[in-house]
Protein backbone atom coordinates (compact mmCIF):
# COMPACT_ATOMS: atom_id res chain seq x y z
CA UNK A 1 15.20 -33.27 8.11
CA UNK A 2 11.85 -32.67 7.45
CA UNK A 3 11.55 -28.55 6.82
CA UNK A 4 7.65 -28.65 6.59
CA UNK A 5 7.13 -30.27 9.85
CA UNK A 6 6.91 -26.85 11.35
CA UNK A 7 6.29 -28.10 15.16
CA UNK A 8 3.47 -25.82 15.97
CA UNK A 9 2.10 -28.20 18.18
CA UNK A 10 -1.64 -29.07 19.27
CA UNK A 11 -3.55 -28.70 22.22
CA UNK A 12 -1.68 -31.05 24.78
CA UNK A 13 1.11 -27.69 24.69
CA UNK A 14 -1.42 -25.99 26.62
CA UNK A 15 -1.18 -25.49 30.76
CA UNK A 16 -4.68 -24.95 30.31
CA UNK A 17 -7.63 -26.34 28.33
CA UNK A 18 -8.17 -24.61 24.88
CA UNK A 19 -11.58 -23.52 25.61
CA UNK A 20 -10.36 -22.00 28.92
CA UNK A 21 -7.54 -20.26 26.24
CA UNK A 22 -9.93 -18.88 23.68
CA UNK A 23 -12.61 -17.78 26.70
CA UNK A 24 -9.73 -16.16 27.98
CA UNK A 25 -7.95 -14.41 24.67
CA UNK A 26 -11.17 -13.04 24.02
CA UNK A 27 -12.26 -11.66 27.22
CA UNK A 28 -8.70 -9.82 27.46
CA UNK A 29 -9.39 -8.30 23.91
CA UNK A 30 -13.00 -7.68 24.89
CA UNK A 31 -11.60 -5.68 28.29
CA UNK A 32 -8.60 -4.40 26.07
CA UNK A 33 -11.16 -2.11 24.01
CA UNK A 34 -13.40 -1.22 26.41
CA UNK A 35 -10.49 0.14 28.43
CA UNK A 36 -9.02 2.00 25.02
CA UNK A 37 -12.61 3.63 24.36
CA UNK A 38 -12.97 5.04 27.89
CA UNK A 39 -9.40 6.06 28.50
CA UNK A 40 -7.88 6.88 25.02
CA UNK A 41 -10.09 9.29 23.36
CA UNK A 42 -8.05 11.72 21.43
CA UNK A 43 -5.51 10.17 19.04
CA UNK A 44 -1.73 9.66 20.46
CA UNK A 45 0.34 7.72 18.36
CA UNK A 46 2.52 10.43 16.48
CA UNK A 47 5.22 8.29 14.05
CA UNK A 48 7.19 11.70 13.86
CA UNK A 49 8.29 12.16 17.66
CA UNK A 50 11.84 12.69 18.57
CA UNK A 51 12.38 9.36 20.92
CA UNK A 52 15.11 8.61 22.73
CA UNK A 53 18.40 8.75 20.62
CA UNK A 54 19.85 5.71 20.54
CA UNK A 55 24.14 5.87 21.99
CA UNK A 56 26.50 7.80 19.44
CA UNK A 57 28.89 5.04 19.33
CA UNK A 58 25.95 2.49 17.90
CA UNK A 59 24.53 4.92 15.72
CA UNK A 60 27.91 5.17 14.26
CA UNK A 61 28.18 1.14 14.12
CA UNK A 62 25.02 1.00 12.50
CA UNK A 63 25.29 4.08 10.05
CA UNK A 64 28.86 2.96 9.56
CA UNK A 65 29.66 3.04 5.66
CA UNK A 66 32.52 0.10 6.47
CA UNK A 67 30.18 -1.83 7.96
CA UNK A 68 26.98 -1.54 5.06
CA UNK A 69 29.89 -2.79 3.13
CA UNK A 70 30.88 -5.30 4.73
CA UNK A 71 27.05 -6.23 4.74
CA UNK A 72 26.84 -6.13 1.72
CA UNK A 73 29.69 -8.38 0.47
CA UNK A 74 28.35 -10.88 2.72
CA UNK A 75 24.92 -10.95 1.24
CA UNK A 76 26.02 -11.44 -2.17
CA UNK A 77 28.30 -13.92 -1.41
CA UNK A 78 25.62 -15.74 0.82
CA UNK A 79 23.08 -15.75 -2.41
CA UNK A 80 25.56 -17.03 -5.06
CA UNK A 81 26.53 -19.48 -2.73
CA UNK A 82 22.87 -20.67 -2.07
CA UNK A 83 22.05 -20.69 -5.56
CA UNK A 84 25.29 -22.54 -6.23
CA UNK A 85 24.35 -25.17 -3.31
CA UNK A 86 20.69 -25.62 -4.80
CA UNK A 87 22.77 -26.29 -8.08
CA UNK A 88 25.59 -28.25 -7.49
CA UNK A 89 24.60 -29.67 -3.76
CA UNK A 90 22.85 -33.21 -3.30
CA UNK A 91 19.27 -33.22 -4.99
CA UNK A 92 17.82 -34.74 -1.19
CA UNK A 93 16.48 -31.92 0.98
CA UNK A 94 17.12 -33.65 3.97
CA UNK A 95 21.05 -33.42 3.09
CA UNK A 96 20.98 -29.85 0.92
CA UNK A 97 20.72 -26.81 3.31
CA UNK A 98 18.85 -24.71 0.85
CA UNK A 99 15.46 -25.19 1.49
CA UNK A 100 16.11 -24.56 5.25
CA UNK A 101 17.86 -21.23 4.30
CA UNK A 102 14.73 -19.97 2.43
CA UNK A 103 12.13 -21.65 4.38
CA UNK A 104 13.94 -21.43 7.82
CA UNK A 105 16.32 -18.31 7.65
CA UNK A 106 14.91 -15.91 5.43
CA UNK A 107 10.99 -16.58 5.54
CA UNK A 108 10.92 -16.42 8.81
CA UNK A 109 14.52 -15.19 10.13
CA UNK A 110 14.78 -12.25 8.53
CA UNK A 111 11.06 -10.75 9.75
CA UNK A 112 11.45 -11.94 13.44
CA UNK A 113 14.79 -9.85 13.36
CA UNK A 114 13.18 -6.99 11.77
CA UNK A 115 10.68 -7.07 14.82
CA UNK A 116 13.83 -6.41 17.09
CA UNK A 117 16.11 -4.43 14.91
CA UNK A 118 13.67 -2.75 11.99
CA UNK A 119 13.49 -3.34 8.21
CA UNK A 120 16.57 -5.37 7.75
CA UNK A 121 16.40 -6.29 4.82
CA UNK A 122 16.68 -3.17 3.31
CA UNK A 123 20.67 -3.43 4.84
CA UNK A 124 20.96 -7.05 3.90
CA UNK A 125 19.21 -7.76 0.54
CA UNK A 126 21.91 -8.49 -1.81
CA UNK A 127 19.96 -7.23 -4.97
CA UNK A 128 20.07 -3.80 -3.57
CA UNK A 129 23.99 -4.24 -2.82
CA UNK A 130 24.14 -5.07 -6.92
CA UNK A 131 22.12 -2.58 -7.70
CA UNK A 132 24.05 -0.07 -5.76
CA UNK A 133 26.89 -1.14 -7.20
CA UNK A 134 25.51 -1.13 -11.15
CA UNK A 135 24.41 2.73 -10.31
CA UNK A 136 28.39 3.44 -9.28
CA UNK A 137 29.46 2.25 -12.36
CA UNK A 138 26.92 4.24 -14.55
CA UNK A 139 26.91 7.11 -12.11
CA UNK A 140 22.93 6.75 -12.02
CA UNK A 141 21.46 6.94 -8.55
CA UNK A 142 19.89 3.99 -6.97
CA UNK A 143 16.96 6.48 -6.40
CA UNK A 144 15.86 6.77 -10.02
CA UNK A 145 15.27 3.78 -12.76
CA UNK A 146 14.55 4.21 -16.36
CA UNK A 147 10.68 4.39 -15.84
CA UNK A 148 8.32 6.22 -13.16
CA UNK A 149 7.13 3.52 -11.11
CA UNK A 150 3.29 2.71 -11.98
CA UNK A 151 1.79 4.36 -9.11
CA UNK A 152 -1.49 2.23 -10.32
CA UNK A 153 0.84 -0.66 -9.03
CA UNK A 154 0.95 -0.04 -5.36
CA UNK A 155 2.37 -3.34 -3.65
CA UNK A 156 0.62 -5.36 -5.68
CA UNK A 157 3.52 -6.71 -7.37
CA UNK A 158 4.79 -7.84 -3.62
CA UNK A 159 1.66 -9.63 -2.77
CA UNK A 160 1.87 -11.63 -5.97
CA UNK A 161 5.55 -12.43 -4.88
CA UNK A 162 4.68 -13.69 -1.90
CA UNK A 163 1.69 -15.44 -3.12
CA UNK A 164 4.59 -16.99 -5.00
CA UNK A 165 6.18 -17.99 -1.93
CA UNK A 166 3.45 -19.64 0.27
CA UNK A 167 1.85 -20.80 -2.83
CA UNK A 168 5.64 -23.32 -2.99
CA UNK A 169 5.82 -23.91 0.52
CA UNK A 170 2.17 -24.68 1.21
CA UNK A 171 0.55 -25.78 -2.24
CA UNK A 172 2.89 -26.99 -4.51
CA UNK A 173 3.53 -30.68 -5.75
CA UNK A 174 7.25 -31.15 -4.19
CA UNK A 175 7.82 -28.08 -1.30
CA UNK A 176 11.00 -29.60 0.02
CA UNK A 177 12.47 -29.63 -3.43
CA UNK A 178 15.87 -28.32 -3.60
CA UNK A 179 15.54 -27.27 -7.58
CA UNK A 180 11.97 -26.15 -6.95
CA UNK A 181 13.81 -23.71 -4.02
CA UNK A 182 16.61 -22.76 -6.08
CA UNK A 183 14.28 -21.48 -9.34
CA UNK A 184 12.26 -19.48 -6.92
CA UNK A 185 15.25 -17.65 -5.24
CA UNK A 186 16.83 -17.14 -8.35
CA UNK A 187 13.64 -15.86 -9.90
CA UNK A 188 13.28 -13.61 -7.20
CA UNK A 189 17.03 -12.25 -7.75
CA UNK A 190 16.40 -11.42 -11.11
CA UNK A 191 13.32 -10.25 -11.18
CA UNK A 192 14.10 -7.91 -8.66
CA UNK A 193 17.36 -6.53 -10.00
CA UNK A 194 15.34 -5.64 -13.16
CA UNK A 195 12.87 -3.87 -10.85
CA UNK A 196 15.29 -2.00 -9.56
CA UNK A 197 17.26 -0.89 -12.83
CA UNK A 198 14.15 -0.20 -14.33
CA UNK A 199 12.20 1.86 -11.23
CA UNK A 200 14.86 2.27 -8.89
CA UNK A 201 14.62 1.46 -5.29
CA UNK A 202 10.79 2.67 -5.26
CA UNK A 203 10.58 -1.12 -6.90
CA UNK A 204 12.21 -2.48 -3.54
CA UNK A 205 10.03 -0.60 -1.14
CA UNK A 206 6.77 -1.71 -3.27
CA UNK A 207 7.30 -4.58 -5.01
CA UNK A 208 10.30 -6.57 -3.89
CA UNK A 209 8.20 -9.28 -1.50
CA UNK A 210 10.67 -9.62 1.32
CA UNK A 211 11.67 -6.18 1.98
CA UNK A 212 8.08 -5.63 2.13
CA UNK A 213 7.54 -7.89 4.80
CA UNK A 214 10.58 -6.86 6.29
CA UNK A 215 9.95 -3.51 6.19
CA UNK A 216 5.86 -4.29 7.60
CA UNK A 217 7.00 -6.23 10.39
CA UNK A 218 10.32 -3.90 11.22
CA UNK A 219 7.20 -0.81 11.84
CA UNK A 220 6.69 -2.98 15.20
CA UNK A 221 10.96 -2.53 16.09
CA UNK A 222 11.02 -0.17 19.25
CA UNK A 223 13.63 1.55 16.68
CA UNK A 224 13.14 4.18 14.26
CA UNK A 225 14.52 6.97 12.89
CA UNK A 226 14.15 10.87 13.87
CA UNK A 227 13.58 13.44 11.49
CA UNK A 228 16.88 14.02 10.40
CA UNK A 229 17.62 9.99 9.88
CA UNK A 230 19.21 9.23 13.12
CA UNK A 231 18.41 6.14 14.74
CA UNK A 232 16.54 6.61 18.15
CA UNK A 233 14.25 4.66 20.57
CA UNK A 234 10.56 4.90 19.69
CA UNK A 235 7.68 3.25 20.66
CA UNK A 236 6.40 0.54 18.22
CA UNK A 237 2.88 1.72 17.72
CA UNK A 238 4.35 5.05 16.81
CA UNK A 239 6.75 3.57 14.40
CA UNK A 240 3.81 1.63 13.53
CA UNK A 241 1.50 4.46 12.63
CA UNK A 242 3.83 5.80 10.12
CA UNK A 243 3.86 2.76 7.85
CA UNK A 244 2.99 3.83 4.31
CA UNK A 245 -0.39 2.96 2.73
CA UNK A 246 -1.61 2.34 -0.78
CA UNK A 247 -2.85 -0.20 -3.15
CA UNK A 248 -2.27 -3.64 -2.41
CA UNK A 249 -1.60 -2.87 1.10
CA UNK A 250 -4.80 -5.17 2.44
CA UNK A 251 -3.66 -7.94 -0.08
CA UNK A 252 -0.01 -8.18 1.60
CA UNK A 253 -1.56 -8.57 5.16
CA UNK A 254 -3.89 -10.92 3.80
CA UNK A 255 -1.85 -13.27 1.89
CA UNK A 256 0.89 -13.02 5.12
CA UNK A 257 -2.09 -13.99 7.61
CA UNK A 258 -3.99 -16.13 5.41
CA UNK A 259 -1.53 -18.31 4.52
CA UNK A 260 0.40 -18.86 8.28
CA UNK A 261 -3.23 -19.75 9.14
CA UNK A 262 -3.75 -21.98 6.11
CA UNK A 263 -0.47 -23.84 7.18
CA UNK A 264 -2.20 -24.29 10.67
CA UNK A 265 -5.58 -25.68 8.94
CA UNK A 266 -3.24 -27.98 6.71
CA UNK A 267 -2.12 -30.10 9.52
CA UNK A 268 -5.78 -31.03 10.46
CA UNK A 269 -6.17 -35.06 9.91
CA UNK A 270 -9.25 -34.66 7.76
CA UNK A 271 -7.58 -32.69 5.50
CA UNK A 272 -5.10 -34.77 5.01
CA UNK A 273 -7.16 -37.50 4.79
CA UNK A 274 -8.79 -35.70 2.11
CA UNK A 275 -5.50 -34.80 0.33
CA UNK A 276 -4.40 -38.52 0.51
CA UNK A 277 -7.85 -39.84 -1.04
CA UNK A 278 -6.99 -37.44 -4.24
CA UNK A 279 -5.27 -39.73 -5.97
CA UNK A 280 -2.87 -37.84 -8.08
CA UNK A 281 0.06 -34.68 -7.20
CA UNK A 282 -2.63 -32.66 -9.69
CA UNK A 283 -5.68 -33.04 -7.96
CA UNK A 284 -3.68 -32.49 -4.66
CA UNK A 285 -1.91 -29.54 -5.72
CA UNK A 286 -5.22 -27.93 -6.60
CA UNK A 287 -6.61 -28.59 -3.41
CA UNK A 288 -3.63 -26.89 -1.27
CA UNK A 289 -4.39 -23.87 -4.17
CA UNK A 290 -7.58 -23.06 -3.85
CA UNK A 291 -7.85 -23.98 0.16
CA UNK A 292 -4.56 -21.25 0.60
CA UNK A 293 -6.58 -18.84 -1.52
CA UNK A 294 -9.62 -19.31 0.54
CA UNK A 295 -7.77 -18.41 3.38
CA UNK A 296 -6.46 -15.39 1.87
CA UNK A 297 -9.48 -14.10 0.54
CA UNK A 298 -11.34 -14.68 3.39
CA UNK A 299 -8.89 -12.68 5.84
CA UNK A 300 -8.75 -10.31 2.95
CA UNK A 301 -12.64 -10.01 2.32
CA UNK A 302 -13.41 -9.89 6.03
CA UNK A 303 -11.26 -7.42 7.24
CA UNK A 304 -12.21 -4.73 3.93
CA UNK A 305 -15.96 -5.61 5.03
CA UNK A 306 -15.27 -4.81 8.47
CA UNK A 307 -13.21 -1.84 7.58
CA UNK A 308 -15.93 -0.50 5.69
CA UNK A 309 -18.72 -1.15 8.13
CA UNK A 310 -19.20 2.16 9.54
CA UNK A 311 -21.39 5.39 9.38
CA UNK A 312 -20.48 9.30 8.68
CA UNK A 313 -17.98 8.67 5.82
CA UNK A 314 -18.90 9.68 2.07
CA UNK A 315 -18.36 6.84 -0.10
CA UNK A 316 -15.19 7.68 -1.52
CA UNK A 317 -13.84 7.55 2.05
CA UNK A 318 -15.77 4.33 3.01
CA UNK A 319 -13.70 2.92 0.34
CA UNK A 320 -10.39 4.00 1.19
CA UNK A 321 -10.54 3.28 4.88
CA UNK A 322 -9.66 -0.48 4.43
CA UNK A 323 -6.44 0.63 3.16
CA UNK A 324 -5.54 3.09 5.52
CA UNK A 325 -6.28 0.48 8.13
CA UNK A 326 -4.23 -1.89 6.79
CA UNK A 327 -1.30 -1.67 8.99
CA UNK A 328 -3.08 -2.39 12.08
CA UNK A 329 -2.98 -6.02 11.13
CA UNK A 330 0.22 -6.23 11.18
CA UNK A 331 0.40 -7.02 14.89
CA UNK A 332 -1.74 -9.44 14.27
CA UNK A 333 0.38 -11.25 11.45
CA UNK A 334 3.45 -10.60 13.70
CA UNK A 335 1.90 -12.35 16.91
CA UNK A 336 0.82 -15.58 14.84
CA UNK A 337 4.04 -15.78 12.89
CA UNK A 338 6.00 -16.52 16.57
CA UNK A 339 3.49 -18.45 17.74
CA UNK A 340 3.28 -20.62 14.36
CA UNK A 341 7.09 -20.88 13.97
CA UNK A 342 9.02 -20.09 16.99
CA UNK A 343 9.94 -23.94 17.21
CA UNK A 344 10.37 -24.32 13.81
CA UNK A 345 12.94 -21.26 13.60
CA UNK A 346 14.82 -22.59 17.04
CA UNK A 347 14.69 -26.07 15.75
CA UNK A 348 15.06 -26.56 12.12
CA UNK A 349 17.47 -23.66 12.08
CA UNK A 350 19.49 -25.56 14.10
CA UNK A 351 19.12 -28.41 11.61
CA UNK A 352 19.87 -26.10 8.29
CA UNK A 353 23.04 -25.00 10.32
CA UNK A 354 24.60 -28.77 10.64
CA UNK A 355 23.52 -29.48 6.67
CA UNK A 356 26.66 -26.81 6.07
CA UNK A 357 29.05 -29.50 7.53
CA UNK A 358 28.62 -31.26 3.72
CA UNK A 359 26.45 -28.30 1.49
CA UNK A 360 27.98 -29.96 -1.76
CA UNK A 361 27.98 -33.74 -0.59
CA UNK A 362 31.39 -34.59 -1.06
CA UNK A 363 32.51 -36.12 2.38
CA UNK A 364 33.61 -32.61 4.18
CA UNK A 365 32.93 -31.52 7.46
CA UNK A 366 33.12 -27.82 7.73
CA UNK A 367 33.40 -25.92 11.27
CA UNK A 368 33.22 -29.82 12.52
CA UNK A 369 29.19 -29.43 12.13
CA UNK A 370 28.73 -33.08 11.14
CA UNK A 371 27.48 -35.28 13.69
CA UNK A 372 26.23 -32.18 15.61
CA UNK A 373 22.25 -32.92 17.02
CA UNK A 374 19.48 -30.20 17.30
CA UNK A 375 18.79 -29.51 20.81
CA UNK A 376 14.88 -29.75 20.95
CA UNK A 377 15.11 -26.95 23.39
CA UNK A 378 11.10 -25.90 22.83
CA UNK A 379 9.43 -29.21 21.98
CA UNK A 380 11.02 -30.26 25.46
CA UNK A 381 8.89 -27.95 27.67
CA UNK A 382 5.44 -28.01 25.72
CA UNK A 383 3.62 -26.16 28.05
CA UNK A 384 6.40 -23.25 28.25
CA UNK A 385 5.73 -23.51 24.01
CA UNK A 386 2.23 -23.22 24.71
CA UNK A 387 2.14 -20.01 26.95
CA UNK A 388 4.17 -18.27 24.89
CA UNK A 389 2.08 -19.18 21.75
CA UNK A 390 -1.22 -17.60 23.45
CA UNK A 391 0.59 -14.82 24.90
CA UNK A 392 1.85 -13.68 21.28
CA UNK A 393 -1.61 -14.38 19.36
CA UNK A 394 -3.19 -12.49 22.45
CA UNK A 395 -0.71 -9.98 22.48
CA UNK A 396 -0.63 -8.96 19.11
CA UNK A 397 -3.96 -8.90 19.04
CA UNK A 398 -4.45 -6.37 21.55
CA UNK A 399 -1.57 -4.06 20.15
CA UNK A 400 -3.79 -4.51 17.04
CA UNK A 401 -6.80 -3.05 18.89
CA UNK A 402 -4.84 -0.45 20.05
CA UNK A 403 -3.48 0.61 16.69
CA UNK A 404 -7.14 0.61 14.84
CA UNK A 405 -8.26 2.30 17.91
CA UNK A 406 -6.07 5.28 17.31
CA UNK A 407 -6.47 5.62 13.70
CA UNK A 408 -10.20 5.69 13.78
CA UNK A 409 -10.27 8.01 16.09
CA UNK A 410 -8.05 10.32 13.39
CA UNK A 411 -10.03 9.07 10.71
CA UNK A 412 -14.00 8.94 11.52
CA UNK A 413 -16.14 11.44 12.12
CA UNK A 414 -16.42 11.98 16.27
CA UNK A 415 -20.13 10.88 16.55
CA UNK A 416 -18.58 7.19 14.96
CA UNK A 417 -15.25 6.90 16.25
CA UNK A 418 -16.61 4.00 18.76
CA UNK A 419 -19.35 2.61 17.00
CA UNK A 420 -17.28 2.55 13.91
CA UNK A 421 -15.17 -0.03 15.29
CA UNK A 422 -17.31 -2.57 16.37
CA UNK A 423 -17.10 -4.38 13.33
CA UNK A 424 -13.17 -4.47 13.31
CA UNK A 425 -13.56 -5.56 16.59
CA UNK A 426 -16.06 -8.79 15.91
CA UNK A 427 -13.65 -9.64 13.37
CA UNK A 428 -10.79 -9.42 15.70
CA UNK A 429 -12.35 -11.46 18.22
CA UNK A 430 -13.13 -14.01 15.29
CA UNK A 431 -9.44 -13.91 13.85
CA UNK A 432 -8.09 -14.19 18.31
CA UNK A 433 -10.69 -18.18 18.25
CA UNK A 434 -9.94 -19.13 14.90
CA UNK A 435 -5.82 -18.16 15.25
CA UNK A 436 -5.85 -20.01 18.38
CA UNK A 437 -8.16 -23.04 16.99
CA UNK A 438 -5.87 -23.50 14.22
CA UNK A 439 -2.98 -23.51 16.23
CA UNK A 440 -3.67 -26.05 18.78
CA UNK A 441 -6.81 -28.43 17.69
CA UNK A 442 -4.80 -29.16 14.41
């Protein structure tokens, strides 16, 4: 099994020819805002309305303390027994399930749930369960640490933790390593857990780097919660608008965007040309760095110029505006993340499942998984793959639109709320081509 062969495909996928794709994609988010600045001028997206309440008897599933528990066992269990896998199991990736769990299941898993269900890992993380559990046995409350949180910090800390991430998946000597996998899910169990004694769970919510992206991508779940914490329906720009802002905020959606497109760039056959004339792992290694943090900075750079591009604001607030805008790319990270690795989650899932026949390679066959085969149910209908790949980069492009759309109008000044916006919406015409570029000429 080959877990970095992520399947995205190329431009035979496509019913259509790509230029007839990108024409298209960027004539429906061309019509998208001219549509939104004629017929939404006054803001509407209000993250505290009531909704719909969601039925008694699944509210109590959900909110059931049984079933957090039962959660929560689970999640432990599941990351001793990974680390003890990446330990113990065979040292060959293609016969150790761990680097499918974090690459597969968790990297990509757990935010494509959260889109669905909401910020899931804040149920499931099994450093919060320990945590919870240290603060029973010192009667401290998971609430408060030993120290104030650095409020200089912001989510910095999380975009350097997934930097971490990408940087081992995309850049680093050996990705498919099983020890390389098991240090960096270890480190991040650790690390965490002394976040949270230390700052309490205002560490998770800032700096632990998959409950942040959890918790980004979950704003786009068509649940919520009401003002008095009870789960109801909602609609996802609404839950959307209500996602916290503050330092770091643009480097998260940057390093989450930059790098799925920097995997897309990767598979282009110059650049691996170029990666194969390198000679060494070194020279190599520092190519995949500094090409994934060109990508980041550029997304990064780019959107805080076009953030920034507008009139009627005093500097202060010219400077702040990037980070209150923030959020709105986080359609646009969602929409590229299925279209990158929809196959690859379908797929190689599948394959991480059957390594669990054997996880320690010693001849079992657990559940009677060996022998199973993946059913290629995606890479069978390539031009079903291809539709749906547009229709999420286009998609969450436009929802994108509509989000920055609504906050300007709550944040400029009225004689700018249009023209204000013409930058942002350049740039997301220019991320709609190069998104879909990258996804099917590579």
């Amino acid at each position: 099994m080959i877990l970095l062969a992520h399947g995205i495909g190329g431009a035979a996928d496509l019913p259509i020819p790509l230029s007839f794709a990108l024409i298209g994609a960027a004539w429906a988010l061309t019509f998208s805002f001219a549509v939104l600045a004629f017929a939404w001028r006054e803001p509407r997206l209000d993250p505290t309305a009531p909704g719909k309440p969601v039925p008694a008897r699944i509210r109590a599933l959900v909110d059931s303390p049984l079933v957090r528990a039962v959660v929560a066992a689970l999640s432990v269990t599941a990351a001793v027994l990974i680390v003890a896998i990446g330990v113990f199991g065979p040292a060959d990736p293609a016969a150790n399930p761990v680097p499918g769990v974090l690459y597969v299941f968790v990297w990509v898993g757990v935010p494509v749930i959260s889109l669905l269900a909401g910020p899931v890992w804040k149920v499931a993380s099994p450093v919060r369960a320990c945590h919870r559990l240290l603060c029973r046995l010192t009667g401290r409350t998971p609430a408060t640490g030993l120290f104030r949180y650095p409020r200089a910090l912001g989510r910095w800390p999380a975009a350097a933790g997934l930097f971490t991430f990408v940087w081992l998946e995309l850049a680093s000597p050996d990705p498919g390593s099983v020890a390389a996998v098991t240090v960096w899910w270890a480190g991040y169990l650790v690390v965490t857990l002394l976040g949270l004694i230390a700052f309490g769970t205002t560490w998770a919510e800032h700096a632990d780097p998959l409950e942040v992206y959890s918790s980004l991508l979950g704003r786009l779940s068509p649940l919520g919660r009401g003002r008095e914490g009870a789960l109801v329906f909602r609609s996802p720009l609404e839950n959307l608008a209500g996602t916290p802002v503050g330092r770091g905020s643009v480097a998260v959606a940057a390093t989450l965007l930059g790098s799925t497109a920097f995997d897309s760039f990767s598979l282009f056959a110059w650049w691996r040309g170029l990666l194969a004339d390198a000679g060494d792992g070194l020279t190599r290694t520092l190519l995949n760095t500094a090409g994934l943090f060109v990508f980041i900075a550029v997304v990064g750079v780019s959107f805080r110029l076009a953030a920034a591009a507008t009139g009627g604001l005093t500097r202060t607030e010219r400077r702040r505006l990037p980070t209150r805008l923030a959020y709105t790319l986080t359609p646009i990270i969602a929409g590229y993340v299925l279209a990158h690795y929809l196959s690859f989650l379908a797929e190689k899932g599948q394959a991480t499942v059957i390594l669990f026949a054997d996880p320690f390679g010693v001849g079992w066959n657990l559940f009677g998984l060996a022998g199973r085969e993946v059913a290629y149910v995606l890479s069978a209908h390539p031009a079903v793959l291809g539709t749906i790949k547009v229709a999420a980069v286009v998609a969450g492009h436009i929802l994108g639109v509509a989000a920055v759309h609504d906050r300007c109008l709550r944040l400029l000044p009225p004689a700018h709320r249009l023209t204000g916006q013409l930058a942002l919406m350049l740039l997301m015409v220019g991320y709609t081509f190069t998104g879909l570029y990258l996804l099917f000429d590579a």
